[in-house]
C-alpha atoms as a PDB file:
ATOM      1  CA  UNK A   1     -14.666  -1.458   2.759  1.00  0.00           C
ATOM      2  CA  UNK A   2     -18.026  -1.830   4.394  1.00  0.00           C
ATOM      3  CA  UNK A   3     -19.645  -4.804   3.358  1.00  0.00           C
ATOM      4  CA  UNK A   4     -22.752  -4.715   1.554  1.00  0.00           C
ATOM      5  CA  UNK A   5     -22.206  -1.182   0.763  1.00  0.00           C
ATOM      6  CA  UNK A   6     -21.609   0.392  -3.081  1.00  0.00           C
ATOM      7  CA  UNK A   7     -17.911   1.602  -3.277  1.00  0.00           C
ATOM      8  CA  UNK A   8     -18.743   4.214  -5.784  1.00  0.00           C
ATOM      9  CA  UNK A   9     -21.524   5.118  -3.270  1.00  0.00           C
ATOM     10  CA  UNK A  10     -18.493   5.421  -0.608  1.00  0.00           C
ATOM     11  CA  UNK A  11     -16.838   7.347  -2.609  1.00  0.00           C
ATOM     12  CA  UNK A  12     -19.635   9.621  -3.442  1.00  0.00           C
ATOM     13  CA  UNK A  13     -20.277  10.337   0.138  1.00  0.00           C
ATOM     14  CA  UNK A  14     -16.479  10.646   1.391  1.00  0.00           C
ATOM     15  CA  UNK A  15     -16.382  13.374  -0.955  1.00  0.00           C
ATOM     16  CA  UNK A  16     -19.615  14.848  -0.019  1.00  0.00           C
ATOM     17  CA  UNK A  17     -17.928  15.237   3.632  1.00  0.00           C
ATOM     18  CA  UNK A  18     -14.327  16.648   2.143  1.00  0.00           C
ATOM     19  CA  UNK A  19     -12.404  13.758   2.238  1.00  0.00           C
ATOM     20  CA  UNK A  20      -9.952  13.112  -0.247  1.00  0.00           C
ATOM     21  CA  UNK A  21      -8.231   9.790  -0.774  1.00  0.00           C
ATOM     22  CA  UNK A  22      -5.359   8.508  -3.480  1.00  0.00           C
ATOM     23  CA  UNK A  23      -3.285   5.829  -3.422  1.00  0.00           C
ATOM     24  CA  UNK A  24       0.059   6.013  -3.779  1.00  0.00           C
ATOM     25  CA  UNK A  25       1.883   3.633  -5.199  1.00  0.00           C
ATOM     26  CA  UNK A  26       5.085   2.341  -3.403  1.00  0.00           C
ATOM     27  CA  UNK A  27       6.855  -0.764  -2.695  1.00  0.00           C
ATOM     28  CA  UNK A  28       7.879  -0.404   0.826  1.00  0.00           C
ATOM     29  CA  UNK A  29       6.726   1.472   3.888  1.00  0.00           C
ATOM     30  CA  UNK A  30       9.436   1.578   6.417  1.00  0.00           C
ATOM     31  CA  UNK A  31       8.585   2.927  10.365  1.00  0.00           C
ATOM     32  CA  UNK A  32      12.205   4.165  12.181  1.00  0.00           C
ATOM     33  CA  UNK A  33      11.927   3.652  15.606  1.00  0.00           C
ATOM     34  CA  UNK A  34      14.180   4.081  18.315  1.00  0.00           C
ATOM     35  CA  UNK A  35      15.199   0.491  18.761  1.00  0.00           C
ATOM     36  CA  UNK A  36      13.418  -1.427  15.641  1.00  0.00           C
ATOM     37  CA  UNK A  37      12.253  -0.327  12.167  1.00  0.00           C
ATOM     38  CA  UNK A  38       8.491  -1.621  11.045  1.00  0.00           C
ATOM     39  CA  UNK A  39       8.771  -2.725   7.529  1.00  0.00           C
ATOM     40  CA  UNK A  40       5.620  -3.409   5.299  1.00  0.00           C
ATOM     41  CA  UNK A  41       6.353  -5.451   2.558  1.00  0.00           C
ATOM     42  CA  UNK A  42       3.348  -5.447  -0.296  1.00  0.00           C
ATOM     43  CA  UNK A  43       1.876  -2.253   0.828  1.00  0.00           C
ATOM     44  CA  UNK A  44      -1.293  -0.751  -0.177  1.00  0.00           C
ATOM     45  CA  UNK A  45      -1.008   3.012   0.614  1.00  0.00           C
ATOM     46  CA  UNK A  46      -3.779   5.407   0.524  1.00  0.00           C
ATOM     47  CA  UNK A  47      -3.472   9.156   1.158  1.00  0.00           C
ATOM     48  CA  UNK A  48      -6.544  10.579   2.946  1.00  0.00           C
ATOM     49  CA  UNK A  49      -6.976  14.355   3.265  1.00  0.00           C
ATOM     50  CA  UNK A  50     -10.208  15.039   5.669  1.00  0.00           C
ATOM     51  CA  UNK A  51     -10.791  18.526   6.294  1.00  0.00           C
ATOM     52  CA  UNK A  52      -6.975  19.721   5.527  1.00  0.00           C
ATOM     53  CA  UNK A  53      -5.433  16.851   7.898  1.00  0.00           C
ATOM     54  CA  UNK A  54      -3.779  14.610   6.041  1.00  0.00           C
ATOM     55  CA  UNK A  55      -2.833  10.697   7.006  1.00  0.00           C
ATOM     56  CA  UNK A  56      -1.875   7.415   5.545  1.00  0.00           C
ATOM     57  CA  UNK A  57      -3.511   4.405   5.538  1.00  0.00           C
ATOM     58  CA  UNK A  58      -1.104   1.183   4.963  1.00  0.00           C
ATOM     59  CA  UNK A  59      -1.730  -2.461   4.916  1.00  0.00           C
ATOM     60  CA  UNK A  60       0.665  -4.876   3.567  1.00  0.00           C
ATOM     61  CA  UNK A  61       2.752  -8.062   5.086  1.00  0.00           C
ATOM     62  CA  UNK A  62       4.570  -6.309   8.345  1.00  0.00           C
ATOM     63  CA  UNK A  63       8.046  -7.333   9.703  1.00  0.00           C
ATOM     64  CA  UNK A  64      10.482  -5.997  12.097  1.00  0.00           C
ATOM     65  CA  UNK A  65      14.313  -5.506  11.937  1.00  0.00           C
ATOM     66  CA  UNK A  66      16.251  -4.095  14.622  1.00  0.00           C
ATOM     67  CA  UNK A  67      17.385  -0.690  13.595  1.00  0.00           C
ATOM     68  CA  UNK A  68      21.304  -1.290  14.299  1.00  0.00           C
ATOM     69  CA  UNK A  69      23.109  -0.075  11.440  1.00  0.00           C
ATOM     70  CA  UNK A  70      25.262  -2.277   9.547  1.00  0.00           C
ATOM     71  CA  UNK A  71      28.721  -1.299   9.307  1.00  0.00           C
ATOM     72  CA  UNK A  72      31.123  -2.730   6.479  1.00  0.00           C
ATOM     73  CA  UNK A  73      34.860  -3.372   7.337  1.00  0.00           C
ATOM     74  CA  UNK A  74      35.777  -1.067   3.816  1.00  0.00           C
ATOM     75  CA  UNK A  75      33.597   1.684   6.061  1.00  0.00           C
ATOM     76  CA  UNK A  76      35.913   1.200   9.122  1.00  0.00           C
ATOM     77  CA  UNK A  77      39.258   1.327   6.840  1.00  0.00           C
ATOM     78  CA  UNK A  78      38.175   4.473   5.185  1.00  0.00           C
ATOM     79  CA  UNK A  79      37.375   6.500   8.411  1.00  0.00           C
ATOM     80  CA  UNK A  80      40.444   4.349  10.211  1.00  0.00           C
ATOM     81  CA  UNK A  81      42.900   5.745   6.863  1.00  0.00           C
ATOM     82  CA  UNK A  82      41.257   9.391   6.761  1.00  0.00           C
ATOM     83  CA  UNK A  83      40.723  10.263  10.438  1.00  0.00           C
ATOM     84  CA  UNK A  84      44.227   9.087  11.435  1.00  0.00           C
ATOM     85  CA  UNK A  85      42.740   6.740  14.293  1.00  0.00           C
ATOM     86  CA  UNK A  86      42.734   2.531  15.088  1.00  0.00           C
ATOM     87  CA  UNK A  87      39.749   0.301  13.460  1.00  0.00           C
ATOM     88  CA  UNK A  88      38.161   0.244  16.663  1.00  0.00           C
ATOM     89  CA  UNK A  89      37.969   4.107  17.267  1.00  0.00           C
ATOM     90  CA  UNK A  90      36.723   4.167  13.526  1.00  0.00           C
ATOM     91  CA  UNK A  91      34.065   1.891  14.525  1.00  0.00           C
ATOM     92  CA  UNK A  92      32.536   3.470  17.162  1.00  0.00           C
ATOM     93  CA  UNK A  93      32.736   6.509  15.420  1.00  0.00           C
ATOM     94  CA  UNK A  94      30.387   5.085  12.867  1.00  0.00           C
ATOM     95  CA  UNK A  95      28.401   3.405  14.950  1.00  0.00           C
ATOM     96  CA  UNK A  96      27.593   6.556  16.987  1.00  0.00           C
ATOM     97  CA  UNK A  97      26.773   8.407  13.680  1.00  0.00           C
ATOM     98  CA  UNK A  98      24.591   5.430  12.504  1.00  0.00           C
ATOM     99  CA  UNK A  99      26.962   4.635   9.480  1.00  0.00           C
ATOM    100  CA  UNK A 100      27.541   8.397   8.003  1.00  0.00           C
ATOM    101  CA  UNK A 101      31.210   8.305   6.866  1.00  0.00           C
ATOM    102  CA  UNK A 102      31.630  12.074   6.398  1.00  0.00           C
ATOM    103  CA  UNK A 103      30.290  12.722  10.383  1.00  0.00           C
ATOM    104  CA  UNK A 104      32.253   9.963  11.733  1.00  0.00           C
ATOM    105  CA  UNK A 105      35.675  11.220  10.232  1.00  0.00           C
ATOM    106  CA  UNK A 106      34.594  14.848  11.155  1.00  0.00           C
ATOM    107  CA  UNK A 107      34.117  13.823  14.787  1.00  0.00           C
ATOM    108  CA  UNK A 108      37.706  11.941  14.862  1.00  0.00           C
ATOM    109  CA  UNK A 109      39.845  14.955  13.124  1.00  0.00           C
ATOM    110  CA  UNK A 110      38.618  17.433  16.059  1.00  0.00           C
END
């Protein structure tokens, strides 16, 4: 918000210039990146269409968490029991297929 300025005057003149704006209402944004997922916690999200090009606009309380799946041991027996292969195997499996039982088992039985 610009200070000093009416927001239904904002709003009036946005609109004037074919921008389109409406929040959406969520409870948490999450960002995937290669090595670390961006998590907003709180966020305030607001969909603006300018012009046909549409964009977000988040703000909220921001945290990162490396993006390494977790994999449960009752993961490892299951692909371990239906791929025919040792717990280790099994792992890596799942770890190379960040978690997804049905690829890692697919990948073993070939």
């Amino acid at each position: 918000m610009i200070p000093g300025m009416n927001p239904k005057d904002i709003a009036k003149a946005m609109k004037r210039m074919g921008i389109k704006q409406d929040e959406i209402e969520a409870e948490e944004v999450v960002i995937k990146c290669p090595d670390k997922n961006i998590v907003i916690s709180n966020p305030n999200v607001v969909k603006v269409n300018a012009m046909g090009q549409e964009s977000f606009q988040i703000t909220g309380d921001i945290s990162e968490e490396s993006s390494q799946t977790k994999i449960s041991e009752e993961d490892v027996k299951t692909v371990s029991t239906q791929a025919n292969v040792s717990e280790q195997k099994a792992r890596e499996a799942l770890e190379k297929y960040n978690g997804d039982l049905a690829e890692a088992i697919l990948s073993l039985q070939e």
